[in-house]
C-alpha atoms as a PDB file:
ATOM      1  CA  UNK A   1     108.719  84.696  85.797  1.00  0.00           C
ATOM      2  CA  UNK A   2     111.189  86.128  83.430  1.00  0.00           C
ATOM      3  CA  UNK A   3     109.771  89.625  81.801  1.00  0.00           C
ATOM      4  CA  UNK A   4     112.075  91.086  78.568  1.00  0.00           C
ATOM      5  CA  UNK A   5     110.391  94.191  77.053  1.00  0.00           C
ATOM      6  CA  UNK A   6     111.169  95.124  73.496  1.00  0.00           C
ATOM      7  CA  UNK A   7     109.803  98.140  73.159  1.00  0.00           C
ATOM      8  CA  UNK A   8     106.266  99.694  72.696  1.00  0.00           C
ATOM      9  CA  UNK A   9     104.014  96.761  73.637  1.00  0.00           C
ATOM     10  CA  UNK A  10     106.125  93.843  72.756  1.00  0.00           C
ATOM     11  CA  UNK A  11     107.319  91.391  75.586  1.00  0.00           C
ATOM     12  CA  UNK A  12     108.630  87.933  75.933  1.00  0.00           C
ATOM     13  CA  UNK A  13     107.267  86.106  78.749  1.00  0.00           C
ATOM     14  CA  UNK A  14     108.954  83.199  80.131  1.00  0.00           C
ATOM     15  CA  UNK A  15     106.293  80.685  81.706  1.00  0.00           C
ATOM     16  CA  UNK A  16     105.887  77.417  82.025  1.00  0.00           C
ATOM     17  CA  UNK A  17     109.441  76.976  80.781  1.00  0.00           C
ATOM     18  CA  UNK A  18     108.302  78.406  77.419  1.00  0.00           C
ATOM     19  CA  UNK A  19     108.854  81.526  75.479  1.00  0.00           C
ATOM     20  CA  UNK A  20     105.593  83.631  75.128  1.00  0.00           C
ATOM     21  CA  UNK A  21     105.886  86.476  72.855  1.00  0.00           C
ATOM     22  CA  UNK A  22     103.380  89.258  73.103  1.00  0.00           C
ATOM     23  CA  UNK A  23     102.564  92.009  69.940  1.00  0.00           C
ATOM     24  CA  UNK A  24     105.781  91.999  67.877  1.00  0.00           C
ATOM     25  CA  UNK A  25     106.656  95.174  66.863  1.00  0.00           C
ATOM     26  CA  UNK A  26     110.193  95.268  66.319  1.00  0.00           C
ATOM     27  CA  UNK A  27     111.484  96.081  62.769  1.00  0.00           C
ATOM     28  CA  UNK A  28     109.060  99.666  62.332  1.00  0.00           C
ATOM     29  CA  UNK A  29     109.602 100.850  66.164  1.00  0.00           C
ATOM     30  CA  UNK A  30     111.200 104.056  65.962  1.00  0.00           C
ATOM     31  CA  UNK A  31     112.838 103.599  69.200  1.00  0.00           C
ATOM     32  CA  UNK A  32     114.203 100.841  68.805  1.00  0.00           C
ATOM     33  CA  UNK A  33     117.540 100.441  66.764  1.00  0.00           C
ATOM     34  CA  UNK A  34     119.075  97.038  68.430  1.00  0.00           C
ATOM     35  CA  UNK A  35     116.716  94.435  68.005  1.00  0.00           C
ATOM     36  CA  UNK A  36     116.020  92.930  64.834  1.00  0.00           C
ATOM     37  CA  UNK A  37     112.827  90.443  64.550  1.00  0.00           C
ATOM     38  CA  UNK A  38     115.172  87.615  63.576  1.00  0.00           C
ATOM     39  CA  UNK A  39     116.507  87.925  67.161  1.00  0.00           C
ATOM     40  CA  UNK A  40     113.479  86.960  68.547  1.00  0.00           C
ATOM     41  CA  UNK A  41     112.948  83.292  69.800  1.00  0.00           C
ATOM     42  CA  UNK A  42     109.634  82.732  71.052  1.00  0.00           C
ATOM     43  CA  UNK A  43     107.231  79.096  71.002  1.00  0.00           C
ATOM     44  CA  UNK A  44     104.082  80.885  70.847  1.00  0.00           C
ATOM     45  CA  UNK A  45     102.785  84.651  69.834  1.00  0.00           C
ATOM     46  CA  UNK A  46      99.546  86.115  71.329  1.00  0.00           C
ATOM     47  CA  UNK A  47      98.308  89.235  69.352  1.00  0.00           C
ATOM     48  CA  UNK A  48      95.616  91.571  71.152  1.00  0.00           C
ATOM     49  CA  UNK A  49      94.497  93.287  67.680  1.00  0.00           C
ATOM     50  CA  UNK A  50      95.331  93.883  64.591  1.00  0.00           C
ATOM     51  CA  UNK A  51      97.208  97.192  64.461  1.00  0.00           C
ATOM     52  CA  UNK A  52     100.650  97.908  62.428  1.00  0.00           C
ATOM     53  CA  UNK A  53     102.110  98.510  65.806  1.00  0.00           C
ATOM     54  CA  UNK A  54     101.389  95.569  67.513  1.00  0.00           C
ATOM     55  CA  UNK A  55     101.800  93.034  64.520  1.00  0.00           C
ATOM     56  CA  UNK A  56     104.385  93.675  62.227  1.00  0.00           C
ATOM     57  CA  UNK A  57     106.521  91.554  62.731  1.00  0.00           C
ATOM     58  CA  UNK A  58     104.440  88.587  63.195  1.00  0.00           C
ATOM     59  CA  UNK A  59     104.669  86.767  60.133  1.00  0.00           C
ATOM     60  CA  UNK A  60     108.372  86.757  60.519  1.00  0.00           C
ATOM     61  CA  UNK A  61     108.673  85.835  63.807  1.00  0.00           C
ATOM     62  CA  UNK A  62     106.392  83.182  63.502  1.00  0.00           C
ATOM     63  CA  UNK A  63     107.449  81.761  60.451  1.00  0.00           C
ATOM     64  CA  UNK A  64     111.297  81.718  61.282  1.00  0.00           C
ATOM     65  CA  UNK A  65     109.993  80.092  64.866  1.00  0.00           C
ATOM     66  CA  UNK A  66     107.782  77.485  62.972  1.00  0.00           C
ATOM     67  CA  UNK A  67     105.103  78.322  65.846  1.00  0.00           C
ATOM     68  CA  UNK A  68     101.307  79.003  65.958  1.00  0.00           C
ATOM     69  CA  UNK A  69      99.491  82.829  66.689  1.00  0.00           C
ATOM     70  CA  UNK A  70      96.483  82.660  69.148  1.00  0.00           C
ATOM     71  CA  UNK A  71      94.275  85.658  68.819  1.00  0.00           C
ATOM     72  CA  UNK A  72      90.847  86.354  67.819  1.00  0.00           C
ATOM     73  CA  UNK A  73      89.152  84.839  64.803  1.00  0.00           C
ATOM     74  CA  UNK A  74      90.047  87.517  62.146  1.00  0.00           C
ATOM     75  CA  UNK A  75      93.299  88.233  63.102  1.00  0.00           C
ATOM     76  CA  UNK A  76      93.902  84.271  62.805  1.00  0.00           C
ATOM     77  CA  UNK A  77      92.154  83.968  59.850  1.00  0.00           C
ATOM     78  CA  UNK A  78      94.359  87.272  58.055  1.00  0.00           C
ATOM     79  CA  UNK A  79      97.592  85.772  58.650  1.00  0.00           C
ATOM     80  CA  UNK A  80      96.424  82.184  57.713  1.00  0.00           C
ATOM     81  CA  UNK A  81      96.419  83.749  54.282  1.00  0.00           C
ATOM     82  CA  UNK A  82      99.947  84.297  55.008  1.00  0.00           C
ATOM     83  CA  UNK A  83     100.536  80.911  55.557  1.00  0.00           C
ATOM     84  CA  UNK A  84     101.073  81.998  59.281  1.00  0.00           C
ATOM     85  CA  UNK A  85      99.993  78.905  61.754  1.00  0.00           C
ATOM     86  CA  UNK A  86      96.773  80.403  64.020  1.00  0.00           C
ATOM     87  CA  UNK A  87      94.668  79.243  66.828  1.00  0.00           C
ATOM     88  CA  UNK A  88      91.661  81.504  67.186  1.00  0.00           C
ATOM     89  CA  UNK A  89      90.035  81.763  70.218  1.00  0.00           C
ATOM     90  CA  UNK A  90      87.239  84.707  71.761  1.00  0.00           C
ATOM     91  CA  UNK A  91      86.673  86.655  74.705  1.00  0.00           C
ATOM     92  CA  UNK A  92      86.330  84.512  77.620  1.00  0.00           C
ATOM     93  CA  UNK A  93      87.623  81.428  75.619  1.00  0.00           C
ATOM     94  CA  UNK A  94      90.635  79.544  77.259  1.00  0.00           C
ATOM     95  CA  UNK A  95      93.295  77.444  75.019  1.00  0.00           C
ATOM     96  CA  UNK A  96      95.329  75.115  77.175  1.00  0.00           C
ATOM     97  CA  UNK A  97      99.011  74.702  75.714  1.00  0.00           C
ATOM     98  CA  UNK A  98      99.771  72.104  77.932  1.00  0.00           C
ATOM     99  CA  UNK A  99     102.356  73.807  79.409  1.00  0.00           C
ATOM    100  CA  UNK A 100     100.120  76.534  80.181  1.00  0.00           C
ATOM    101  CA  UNK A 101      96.883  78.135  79.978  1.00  0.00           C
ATOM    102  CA  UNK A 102      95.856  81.288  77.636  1.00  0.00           C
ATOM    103  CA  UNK A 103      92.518  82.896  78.557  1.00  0.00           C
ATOM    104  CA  UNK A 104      90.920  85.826  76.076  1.00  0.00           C
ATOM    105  CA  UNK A 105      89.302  88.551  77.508  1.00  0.00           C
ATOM    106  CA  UNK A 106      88.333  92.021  77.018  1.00  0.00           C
ATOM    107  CA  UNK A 107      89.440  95.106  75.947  1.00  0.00           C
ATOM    108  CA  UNK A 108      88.028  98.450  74.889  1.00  0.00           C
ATOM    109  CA  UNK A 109      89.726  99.902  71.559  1.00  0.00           C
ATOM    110  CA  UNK A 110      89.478  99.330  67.958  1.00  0.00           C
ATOM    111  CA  UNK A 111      90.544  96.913  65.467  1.00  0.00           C
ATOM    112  CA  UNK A 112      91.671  97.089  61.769  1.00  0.00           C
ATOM    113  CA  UNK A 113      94.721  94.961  60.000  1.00  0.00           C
ATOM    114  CA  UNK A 114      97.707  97.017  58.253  1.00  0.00           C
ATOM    115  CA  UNK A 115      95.577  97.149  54.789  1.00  0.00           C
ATOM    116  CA  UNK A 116      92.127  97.991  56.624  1.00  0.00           C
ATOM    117  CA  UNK A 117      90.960  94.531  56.587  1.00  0.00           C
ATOM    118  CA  UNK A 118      88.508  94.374  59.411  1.00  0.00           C
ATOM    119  CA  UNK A 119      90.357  92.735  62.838  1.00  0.00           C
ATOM    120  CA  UNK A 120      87.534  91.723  64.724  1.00  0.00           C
ATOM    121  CA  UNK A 121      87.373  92.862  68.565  1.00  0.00           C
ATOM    122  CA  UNK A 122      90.428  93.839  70.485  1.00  0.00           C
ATOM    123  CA  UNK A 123      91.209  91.236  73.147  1.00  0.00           C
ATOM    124  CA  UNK A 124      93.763  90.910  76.143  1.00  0.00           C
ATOM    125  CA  UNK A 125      95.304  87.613  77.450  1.00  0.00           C
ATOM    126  CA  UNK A 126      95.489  86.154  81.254  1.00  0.00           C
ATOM    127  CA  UNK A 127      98.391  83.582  80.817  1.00  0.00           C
ATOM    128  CA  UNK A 128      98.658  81.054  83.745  1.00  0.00           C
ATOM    129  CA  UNK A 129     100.393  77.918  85.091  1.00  0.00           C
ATOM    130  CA  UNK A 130      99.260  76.638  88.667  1.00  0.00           C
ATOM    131  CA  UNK A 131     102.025  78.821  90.031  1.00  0.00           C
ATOM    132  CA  UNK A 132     102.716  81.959  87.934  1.00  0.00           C
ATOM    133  CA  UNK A 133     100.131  84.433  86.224  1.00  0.00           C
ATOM    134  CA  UNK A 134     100.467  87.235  84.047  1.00  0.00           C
ATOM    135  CA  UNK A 135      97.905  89.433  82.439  1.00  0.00           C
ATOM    136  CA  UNK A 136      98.327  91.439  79.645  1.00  0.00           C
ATOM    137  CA  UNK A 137      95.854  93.982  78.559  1.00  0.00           C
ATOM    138  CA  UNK A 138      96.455  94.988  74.682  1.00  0.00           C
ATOM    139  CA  UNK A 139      95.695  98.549  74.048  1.00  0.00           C
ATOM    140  CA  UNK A 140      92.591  99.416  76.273  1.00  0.00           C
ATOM    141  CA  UNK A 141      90.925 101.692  78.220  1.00  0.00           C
ATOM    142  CA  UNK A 142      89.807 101.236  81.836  1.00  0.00           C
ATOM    143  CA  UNK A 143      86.716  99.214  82.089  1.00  0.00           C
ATOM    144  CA  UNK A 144      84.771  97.675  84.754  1.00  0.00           C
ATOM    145  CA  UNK A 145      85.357  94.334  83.473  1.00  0.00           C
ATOM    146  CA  UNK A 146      88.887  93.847  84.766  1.00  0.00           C
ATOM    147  CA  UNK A 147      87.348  93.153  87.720  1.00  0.00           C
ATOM    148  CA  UNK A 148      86.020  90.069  86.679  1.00  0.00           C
ATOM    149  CA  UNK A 149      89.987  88.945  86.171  1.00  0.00           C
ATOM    150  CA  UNK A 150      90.447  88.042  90.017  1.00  0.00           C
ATOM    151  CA  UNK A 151      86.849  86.221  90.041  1.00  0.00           C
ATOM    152  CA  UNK A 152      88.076  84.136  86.829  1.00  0.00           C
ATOM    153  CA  UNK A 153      91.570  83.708  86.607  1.00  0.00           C
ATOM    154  CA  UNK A 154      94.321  82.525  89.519  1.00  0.00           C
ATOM    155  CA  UNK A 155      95.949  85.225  91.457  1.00  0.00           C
ATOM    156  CA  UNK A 156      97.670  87.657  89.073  1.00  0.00           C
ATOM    157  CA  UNK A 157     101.289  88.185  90.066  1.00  0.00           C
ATOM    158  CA  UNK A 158     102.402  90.674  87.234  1.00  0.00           C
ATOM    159  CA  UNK A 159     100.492  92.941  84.674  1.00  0.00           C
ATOM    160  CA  UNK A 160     101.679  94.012  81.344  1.00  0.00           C
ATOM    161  CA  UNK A 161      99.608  97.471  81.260  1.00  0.00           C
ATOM    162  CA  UNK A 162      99.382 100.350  78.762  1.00  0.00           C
ATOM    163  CA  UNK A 163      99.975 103.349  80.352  1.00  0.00           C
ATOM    164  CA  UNK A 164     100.332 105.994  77.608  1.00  0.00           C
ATOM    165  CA  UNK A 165      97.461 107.665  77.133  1.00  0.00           C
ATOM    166  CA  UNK A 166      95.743 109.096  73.937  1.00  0.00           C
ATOM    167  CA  UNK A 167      95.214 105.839  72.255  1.00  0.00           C
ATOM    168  CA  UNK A 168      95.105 103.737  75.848  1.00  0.00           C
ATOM    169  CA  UNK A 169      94.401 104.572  79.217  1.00  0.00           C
ATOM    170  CA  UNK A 170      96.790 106.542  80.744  1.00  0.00           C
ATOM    171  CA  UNK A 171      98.766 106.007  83.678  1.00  0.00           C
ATOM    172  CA  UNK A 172      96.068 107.174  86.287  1.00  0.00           C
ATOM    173  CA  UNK A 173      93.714 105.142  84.561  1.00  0.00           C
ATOM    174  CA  UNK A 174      96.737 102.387  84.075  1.00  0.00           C
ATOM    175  CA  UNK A 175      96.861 102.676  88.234  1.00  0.00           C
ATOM    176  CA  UNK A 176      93.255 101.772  88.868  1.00  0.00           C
ATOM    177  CA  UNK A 177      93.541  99.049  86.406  1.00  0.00           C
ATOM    178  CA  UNK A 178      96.235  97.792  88.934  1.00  0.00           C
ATOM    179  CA  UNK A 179      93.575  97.522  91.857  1.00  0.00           C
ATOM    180  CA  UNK A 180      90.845  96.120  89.969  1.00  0.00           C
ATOM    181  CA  UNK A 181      92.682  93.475  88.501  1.00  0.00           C
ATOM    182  CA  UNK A 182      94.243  93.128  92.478  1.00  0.00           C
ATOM    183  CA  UNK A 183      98.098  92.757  90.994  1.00  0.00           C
ATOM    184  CA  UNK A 184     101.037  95.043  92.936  1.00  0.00           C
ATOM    185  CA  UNK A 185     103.645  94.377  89.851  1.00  0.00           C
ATOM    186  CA  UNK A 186     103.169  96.170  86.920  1.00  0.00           C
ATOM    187  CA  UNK A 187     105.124  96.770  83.750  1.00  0.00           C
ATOM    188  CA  UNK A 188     103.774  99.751  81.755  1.00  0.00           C
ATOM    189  CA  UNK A 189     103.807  99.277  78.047  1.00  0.00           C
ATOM    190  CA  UNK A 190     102.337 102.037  75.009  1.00  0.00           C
ATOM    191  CA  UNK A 191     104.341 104.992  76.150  1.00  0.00           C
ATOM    192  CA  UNK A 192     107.343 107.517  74.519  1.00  0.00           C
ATOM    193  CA  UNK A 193     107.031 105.178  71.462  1.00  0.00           C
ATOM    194  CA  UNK A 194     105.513 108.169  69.400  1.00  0.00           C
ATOM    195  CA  UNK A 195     104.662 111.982  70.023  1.00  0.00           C
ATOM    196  CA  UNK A 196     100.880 111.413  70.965  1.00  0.00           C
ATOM    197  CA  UNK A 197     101.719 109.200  73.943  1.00  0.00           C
ATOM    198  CA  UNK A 198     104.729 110.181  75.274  1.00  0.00           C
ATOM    199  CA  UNK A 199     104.894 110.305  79.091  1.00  0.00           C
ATOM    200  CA  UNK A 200     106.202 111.839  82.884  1.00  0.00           C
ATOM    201  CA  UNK A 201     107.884 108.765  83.765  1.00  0.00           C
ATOM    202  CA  UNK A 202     108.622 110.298  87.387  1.00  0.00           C
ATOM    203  CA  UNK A 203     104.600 111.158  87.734  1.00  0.00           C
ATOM    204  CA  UNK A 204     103.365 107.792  86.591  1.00  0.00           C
ATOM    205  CA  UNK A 205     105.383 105.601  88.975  1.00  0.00           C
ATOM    206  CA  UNK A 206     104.267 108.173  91.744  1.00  0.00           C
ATOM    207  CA  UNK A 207     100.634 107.544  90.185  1.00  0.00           C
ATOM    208  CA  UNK A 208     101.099 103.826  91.036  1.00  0.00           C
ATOM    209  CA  UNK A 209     102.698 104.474  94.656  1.00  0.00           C
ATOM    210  CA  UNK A 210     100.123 106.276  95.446  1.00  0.00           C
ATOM    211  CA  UNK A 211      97.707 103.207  95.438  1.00  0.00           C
ATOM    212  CA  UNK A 212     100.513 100.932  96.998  1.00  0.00           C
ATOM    213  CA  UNK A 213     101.212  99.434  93.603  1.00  0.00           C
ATOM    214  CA  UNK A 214     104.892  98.994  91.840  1.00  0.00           C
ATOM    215  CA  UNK A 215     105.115 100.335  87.914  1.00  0.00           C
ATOM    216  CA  UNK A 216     108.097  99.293  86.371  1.00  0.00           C
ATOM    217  CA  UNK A 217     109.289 100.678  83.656  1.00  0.00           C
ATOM    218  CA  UNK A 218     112.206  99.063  81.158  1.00  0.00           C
ATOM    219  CA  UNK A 219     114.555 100.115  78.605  1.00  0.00           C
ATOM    220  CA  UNK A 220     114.141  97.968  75.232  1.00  0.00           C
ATOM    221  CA  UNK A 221     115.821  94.429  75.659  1.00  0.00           C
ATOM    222  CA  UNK A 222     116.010  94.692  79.891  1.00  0.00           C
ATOM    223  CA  UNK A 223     114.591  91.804  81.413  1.00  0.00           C
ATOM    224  CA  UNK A 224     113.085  91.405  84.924  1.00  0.00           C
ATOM    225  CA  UNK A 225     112.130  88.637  86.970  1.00  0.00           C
ATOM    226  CA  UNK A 226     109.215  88.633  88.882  1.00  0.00           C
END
């Protein structure tokens, strides 16, 4: 599974032979100044929520792709007005792409679009084929129910976690996450981006060794395979 982070919480997954792009937020990133949204060639975005800093580039990307959103009802339903494509789906809901399988399930944060429209519940997404399986979380704090992820979903082999703190878990929290959801890859996401969550980089991968877990952390545009 091919893994290229572009800053803050925005990935591109490679699964299934496709191009999953996760919370575009490219353009407005103050760390980043390489990547420009019209880079970005994806076949299908998944947004957790509605926040400026997970969606602002989504109408863009999508557009200039020609390819559909899945998230939850409102966010669907606020960039429909936008003429963006949308597939809305809930917590616990699973959309099947064919080439592979998107399931929506919790997360604990808040939800409001970029002009305070009202964005429904936060969600994260457990993307699988019948041999790879990535989860990511959104913004969220710990919560019990991540351990409902290995009675649900296939054998996660990478996570895609916030580890920032302030408006997320933070990396401790991030850690535990790890060994509920029973994955030993992880890829921390939400951190350095902005004052309130910026992070000891050297303490949070020790946070994860401790509990025999791997955090990896990437530089905007470095891919990993794993």
């Amino acid at each position: 599974m091919k893994i290229t982070y572009y800053g803050h919480s925005c990935f591109v997954v490679n699964i299934g032979g496709k191009n999953i792009l996760f919370d575009p937020f490219i353009t407005d990133n103050p760390k980043n100044n390489t990547t420009k949204a019209e880079d970005i060639v994806c076949d299908i975005i998944l947004v957790s929520h509605g926040h400026g800093d997970h969606v602002s580039d989504v109408e863009v990307i999508a557009k200039q792709n020609d390819c559909t959103i899945i998230s939850n009802f409102e966010v669907v339903n606020w960039f429909g007005a936008k003429d963006v494509k949308g597939r809305p789906v809930n917590h616990g809901g699973t959309v099947d792409l064919g080439y592979c399988k998107v399931k929506y399930v919790n997360a604990i944060h808040t939800s409001s679009m970029p002009d305070g429209a009202y964005g429904g519940n936060p969600g994260g997404f457990v993307v699988y084929t019948d041999s790879e399986c990535v989860y990511f979380a959104g913004d969220t704090a710990l919560t019990m129910d991540m351990k409902l992820i290995p009675l649900t979903c296939p054998k996660v082999n990478v996570a895609l976690l916030p580890i920032g703190d302030n408006f997320t878990m933070g990396y401790q929290d991030a850690a535990m996450a790890a060994q509920f959801i029973d994955c030993d890859q992880v890829v921390g996401c939400h951190y350095d981006t902005f004052g309130y969550i910026e992070i000891d980089q050297e303490a949070a991968v020790k946070a994860f060794e401790a509990k025999g877990k791997t955090l990896h952390l990437l530089n905007i545009e470095e891919s990993i395979n794993l």
